[in-house]
C-alpha atoms as a PDB file:
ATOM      1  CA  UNK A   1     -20.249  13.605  -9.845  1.00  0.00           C
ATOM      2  CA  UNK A   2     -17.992  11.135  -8.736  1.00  0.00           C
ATOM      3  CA  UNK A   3     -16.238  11.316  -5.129  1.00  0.00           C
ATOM      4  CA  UNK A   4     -12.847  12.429  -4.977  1.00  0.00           C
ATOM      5  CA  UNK A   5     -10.357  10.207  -3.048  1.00  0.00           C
ATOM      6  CA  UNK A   6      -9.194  10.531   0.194  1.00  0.00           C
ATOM      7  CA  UNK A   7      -5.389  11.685  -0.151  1.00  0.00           C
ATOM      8  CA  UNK A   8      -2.932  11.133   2.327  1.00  0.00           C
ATOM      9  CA  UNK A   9       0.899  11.938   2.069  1.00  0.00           C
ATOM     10  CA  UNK A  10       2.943   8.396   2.426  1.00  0.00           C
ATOM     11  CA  UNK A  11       6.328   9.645   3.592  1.00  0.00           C
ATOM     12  CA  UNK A  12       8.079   6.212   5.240  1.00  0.00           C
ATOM     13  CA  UNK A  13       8.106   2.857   4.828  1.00  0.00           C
ATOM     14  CA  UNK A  14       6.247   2.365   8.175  1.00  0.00           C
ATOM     15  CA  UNK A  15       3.268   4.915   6.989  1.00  0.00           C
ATOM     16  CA  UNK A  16       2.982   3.109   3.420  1.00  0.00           C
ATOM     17  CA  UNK A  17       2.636  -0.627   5.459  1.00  0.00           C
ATOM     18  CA  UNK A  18       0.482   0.772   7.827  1.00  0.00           C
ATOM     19  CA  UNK A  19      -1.836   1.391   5.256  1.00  0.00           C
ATOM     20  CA  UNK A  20      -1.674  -1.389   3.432  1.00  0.00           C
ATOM     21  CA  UNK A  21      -2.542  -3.210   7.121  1.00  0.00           C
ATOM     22  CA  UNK A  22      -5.362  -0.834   7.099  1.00  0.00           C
ATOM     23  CA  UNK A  23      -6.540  -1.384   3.492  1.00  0.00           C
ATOM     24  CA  UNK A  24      -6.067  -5.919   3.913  1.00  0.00           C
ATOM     25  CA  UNK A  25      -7.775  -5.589   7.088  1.00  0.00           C
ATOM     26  CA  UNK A  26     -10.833  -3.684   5.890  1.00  0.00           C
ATOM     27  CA  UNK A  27     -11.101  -6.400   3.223  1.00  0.00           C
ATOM     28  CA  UNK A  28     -11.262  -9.209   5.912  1.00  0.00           C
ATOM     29  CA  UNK A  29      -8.004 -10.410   4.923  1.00  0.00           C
ATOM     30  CA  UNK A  30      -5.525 -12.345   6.769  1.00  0.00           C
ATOM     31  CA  UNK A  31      -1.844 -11.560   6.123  1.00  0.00           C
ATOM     32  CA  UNK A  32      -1.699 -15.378   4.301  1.00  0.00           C
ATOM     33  CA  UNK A  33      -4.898 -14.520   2.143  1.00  0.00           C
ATOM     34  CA  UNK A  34      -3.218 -11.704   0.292  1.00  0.00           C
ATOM     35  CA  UNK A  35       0.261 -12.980   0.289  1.00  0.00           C
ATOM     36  CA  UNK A  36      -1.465 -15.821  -1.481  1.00  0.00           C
ATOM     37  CA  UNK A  37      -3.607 -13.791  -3.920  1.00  0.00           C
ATOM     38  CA  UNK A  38      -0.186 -11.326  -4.317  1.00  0.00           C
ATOM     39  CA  UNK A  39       2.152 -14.280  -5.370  1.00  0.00           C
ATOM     40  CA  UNK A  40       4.686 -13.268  -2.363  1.00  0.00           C
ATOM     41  CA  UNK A  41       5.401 -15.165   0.714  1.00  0.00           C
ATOM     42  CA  UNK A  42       3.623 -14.533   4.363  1.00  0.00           C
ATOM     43  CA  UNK A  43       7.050 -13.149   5.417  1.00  0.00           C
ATOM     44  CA  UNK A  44       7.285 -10.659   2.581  1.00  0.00           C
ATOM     45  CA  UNK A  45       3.680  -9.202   3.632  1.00  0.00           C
ATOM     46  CA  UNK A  46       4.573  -9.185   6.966  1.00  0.00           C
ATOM     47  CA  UNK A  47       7.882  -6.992   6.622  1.00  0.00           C
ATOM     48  CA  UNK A  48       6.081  -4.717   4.155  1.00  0.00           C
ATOM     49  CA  UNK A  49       3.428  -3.771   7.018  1.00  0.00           C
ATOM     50  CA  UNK A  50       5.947  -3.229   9.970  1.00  0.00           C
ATOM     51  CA  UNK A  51       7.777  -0.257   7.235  1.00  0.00           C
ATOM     52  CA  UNK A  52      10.932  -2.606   7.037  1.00  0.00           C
ATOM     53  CA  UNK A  53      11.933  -0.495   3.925  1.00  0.00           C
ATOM     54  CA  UNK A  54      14.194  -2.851   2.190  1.00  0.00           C
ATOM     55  CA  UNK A  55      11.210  -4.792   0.710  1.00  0.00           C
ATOM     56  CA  UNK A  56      10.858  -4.819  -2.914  1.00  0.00           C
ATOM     57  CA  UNK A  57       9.235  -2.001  -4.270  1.00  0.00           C
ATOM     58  CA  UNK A  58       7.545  -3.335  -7.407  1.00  0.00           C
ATOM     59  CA  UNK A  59       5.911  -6.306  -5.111  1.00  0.00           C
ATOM     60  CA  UNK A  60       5.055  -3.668  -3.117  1.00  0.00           C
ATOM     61  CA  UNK A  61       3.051  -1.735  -5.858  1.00  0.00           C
ATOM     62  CA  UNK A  62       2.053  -4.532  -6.692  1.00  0.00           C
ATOM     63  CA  UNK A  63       0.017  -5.332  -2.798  1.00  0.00           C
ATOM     64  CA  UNK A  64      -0.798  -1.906  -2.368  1.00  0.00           C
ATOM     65  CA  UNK A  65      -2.831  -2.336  -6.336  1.00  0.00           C
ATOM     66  CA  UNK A  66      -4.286  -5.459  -4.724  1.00  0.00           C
ATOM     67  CA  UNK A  67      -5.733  -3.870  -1.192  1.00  0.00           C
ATOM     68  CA  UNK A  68      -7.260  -0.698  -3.367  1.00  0.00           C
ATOM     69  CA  UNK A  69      -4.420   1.657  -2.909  1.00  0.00           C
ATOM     70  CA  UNK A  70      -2.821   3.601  -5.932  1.00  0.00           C
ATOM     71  CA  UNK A  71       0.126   5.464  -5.669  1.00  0.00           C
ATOM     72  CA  UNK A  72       1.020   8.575  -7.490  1.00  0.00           C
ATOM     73  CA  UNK A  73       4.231  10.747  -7.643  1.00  0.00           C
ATOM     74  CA  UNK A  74       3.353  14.213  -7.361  1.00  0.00           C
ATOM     75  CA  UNK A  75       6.019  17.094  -7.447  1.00  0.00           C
ATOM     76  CA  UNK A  76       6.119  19.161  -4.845  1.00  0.00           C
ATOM     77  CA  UNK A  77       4.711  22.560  -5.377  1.00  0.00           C
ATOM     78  CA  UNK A  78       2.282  21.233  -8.315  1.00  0.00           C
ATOM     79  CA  UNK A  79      -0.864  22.932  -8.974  1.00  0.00           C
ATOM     80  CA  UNK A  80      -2.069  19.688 -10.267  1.00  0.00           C
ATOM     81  CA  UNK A  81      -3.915  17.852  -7.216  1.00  0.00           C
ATOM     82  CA  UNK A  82      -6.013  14.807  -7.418  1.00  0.00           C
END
């Protein structure tokens, strides 16, 4: 039986970049590593970690793909849970 993942509710900017920090960090990657393997600038990276929440959100998908993190929309109320 395969484990089920750890779920966590991303409801901010800032809680979304800090776990993308979390994620790049536990990979042993410097902010310039994935910026470079993501196709984004060091800048970009580092406003998507501090939350600043006018950062692109398909490059952010994109980062969050790259660090191990997938992101679902779930309606609230659902009786569907991952």
């Amino acid at each position: 039986m395969s484990a089920v993942p750890r779920q966590h509710k991303v409801d901010s900017p800032e809680e979304l970049g800090r776990r993308i920090r979390a994620a790049r960090k536990a990979q042993g990657l410097t902010q310039v590593d994935l910026a470079e393997i993501a196709g984004v600038g060091p800048r970009f990276l580092s406003e998507l970690e501090r939350g600043k929440d006018t950062v692109r959100l398909g490059l952010t998908i994109r980062i969050a793909r790259l660090v191990g993190i997938d992101l679902f929309a779930i309606p609230r109320g659902s009786e569907t849970r991952l």
